[in-house]
N, C-alpha and C. Protein backbone atom coordinates (compact mmCIF):
# COMPACT_ATOMS: atom_id res chain seq x y z
N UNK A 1 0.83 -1.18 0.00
CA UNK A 1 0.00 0.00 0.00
C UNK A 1 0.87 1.25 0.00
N UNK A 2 1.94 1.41 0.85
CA UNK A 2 2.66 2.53 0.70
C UNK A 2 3.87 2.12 0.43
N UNK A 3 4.44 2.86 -0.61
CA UNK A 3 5.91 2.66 -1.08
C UNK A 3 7.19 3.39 -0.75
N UNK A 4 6.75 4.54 -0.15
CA UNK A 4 8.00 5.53 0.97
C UNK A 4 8.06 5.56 2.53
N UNK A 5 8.26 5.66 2.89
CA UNK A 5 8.29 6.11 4.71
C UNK A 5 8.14 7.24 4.84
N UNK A 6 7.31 7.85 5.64
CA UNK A 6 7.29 9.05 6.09
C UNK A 6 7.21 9.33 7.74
N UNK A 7 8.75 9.64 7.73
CA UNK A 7 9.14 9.91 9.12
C UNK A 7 8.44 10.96 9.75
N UNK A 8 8.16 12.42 9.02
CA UNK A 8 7.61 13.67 9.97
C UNK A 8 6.06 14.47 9.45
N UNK A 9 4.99 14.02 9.88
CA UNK A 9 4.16 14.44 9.09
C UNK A 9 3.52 15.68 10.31
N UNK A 10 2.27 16.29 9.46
CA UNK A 10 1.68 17.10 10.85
C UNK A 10 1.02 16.01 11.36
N UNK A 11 0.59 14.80 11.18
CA UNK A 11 -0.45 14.09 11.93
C UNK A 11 0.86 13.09 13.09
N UNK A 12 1.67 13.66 12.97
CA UNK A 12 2.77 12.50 13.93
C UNK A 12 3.56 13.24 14.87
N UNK A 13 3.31 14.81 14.70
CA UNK A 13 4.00 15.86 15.37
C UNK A 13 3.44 15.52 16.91
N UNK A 14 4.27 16.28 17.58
CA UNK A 14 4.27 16.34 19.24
C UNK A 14 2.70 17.01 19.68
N UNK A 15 2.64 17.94 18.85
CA UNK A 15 1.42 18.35 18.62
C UNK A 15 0.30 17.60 18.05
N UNK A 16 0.28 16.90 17.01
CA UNK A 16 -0.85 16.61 16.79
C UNK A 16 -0.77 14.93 17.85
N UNK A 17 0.22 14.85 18.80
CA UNK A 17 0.28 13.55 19.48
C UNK A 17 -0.62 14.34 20.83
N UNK A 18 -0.83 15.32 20.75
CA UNK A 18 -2.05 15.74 21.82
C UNK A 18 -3.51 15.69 21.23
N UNK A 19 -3.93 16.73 20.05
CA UNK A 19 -4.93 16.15 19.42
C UNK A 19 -5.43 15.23 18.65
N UNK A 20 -4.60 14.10 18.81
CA UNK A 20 -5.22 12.73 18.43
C UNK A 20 -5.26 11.64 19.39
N UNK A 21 -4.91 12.40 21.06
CA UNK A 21 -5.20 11.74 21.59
C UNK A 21 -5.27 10.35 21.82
N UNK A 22 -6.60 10.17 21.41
CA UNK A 22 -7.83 8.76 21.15
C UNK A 22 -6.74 7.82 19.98
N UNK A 23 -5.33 8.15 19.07
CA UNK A 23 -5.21 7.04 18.30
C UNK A 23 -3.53 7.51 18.31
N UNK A 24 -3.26 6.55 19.08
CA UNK A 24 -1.66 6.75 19.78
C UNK A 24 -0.95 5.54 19.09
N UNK A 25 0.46 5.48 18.92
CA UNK A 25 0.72 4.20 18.45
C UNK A 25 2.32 3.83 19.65
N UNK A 26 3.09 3.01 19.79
CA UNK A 26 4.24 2.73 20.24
C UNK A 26 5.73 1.95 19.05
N UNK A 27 6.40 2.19 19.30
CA UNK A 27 7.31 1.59 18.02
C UNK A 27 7.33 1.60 16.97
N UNK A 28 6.54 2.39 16.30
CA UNK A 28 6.43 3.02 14.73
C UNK A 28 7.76 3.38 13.97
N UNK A 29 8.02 2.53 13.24
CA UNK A 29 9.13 3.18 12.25
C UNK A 29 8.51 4.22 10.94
N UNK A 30 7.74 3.59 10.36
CA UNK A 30 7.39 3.92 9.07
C UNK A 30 5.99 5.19 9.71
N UNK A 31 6.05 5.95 9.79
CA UNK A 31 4.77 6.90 10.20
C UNK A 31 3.55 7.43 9.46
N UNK A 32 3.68 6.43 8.10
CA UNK A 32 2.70 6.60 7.11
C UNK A 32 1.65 6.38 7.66
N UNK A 33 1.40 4.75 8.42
CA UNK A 33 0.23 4.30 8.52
C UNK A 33 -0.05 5.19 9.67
N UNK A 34 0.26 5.30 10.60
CA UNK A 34 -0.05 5.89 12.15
C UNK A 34 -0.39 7.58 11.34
N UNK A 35 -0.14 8.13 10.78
CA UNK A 35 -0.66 9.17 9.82
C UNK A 35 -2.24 8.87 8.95
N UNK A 36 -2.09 7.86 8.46
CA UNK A 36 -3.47 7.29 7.94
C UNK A 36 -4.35 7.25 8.90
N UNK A 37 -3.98 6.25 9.82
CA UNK A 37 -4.90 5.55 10.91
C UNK A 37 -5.71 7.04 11.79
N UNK A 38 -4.85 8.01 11.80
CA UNK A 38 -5.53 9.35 12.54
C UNK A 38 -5.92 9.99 12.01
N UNK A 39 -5.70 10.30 10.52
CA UNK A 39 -6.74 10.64 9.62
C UNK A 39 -8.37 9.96 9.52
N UNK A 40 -8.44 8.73 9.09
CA UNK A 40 -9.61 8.36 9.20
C UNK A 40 -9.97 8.18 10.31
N UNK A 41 -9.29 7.46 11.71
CA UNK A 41 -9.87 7.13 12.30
C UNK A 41 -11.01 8.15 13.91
N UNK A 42 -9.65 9.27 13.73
CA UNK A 42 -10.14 11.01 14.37
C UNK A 42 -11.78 11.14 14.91
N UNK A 43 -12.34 11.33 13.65
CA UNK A 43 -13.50 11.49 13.52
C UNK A 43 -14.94 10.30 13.70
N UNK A 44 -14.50 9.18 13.62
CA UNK A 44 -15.55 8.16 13.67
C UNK A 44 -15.30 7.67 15.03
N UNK A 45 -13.88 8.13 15.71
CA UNK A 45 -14.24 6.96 17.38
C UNK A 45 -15.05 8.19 18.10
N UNK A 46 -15.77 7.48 19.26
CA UNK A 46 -16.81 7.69 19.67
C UNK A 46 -15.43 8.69 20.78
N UNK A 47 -15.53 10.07 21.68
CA UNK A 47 -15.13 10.70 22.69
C UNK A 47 -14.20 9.96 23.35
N UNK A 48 -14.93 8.53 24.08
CA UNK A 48 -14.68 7.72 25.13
C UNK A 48 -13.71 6.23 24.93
N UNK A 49 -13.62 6.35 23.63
CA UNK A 49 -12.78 5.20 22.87
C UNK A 49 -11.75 5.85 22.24
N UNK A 50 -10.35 4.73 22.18
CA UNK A 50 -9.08 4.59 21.73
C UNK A 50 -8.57 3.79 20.95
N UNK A 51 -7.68 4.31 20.31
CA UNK A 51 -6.89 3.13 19.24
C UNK A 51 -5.59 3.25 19.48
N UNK A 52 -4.76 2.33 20.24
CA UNK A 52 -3.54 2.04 20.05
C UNK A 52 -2.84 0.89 19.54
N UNK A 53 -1.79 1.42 18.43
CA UNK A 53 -0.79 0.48 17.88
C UNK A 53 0.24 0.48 17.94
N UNK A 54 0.04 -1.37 18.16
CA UNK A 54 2.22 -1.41 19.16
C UNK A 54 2.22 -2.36 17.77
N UNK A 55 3.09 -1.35 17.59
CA UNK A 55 4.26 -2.29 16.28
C UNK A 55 5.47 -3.31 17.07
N UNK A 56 5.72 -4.35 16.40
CA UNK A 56 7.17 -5.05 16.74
C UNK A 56 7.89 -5.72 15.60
N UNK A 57 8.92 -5.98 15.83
CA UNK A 57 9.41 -6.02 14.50
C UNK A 57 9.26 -7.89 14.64
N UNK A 58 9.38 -8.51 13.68
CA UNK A 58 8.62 -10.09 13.17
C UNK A 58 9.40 -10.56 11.92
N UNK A 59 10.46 -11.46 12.79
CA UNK A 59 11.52 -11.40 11.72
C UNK A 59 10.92 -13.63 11.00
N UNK A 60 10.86 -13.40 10.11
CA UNK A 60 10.79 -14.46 9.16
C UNK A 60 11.62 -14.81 8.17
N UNK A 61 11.67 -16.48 8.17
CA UNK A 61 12.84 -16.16 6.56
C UNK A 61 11.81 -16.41 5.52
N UNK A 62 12.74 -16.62 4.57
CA UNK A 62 12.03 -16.47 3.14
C UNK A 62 11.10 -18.11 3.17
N UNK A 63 11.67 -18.80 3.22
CA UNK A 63 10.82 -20.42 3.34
C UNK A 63 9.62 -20.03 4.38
N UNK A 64 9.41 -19.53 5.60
CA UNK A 64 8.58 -19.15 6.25
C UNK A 64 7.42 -17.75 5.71
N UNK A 65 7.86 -17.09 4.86
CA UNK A 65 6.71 -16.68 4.08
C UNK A 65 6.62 -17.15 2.71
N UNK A 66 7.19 -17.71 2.28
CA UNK A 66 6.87 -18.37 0.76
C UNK A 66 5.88 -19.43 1.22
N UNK A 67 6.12 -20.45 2.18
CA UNK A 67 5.70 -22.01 2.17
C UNK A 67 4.10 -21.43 3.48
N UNK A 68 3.12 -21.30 2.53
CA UNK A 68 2.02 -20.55 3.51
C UNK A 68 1.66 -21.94 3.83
């Protein structure tokens, strides 16, 4: 889905890590999605609900994702 990384966006700033509150992430390398995810997700959670994503890194070899 995304083909660059984007390390510094306004939706990942220190600032917008106050008004998004409600959709926090931990261990993010790539800050595209955690940029996406607070874009759409901002507006549809309810006041009282949260979204957090803990990334980890998930190391596989190649026989372990080729051989599904």
């Amino acid at each position: 889905m995304f083909n660059k990384q984007i390390r510094e966006t306004v939706f990942t700033s220190e600032v917008a890590a106050r008004l998004f509150s409600n959709v926090t992430a931990t261990n993010v390398v790539d800050q595209s999605f955690l940029t996406t995810l607070r874009a759409l997700c901002h507006k549809r959670l309810p006041s009282n609900e949260t979204v957090h994503l803990n990334c980890r890194t998930l190391y596989l070899s190649e026989q372990e994702i080729t051989n599904e």
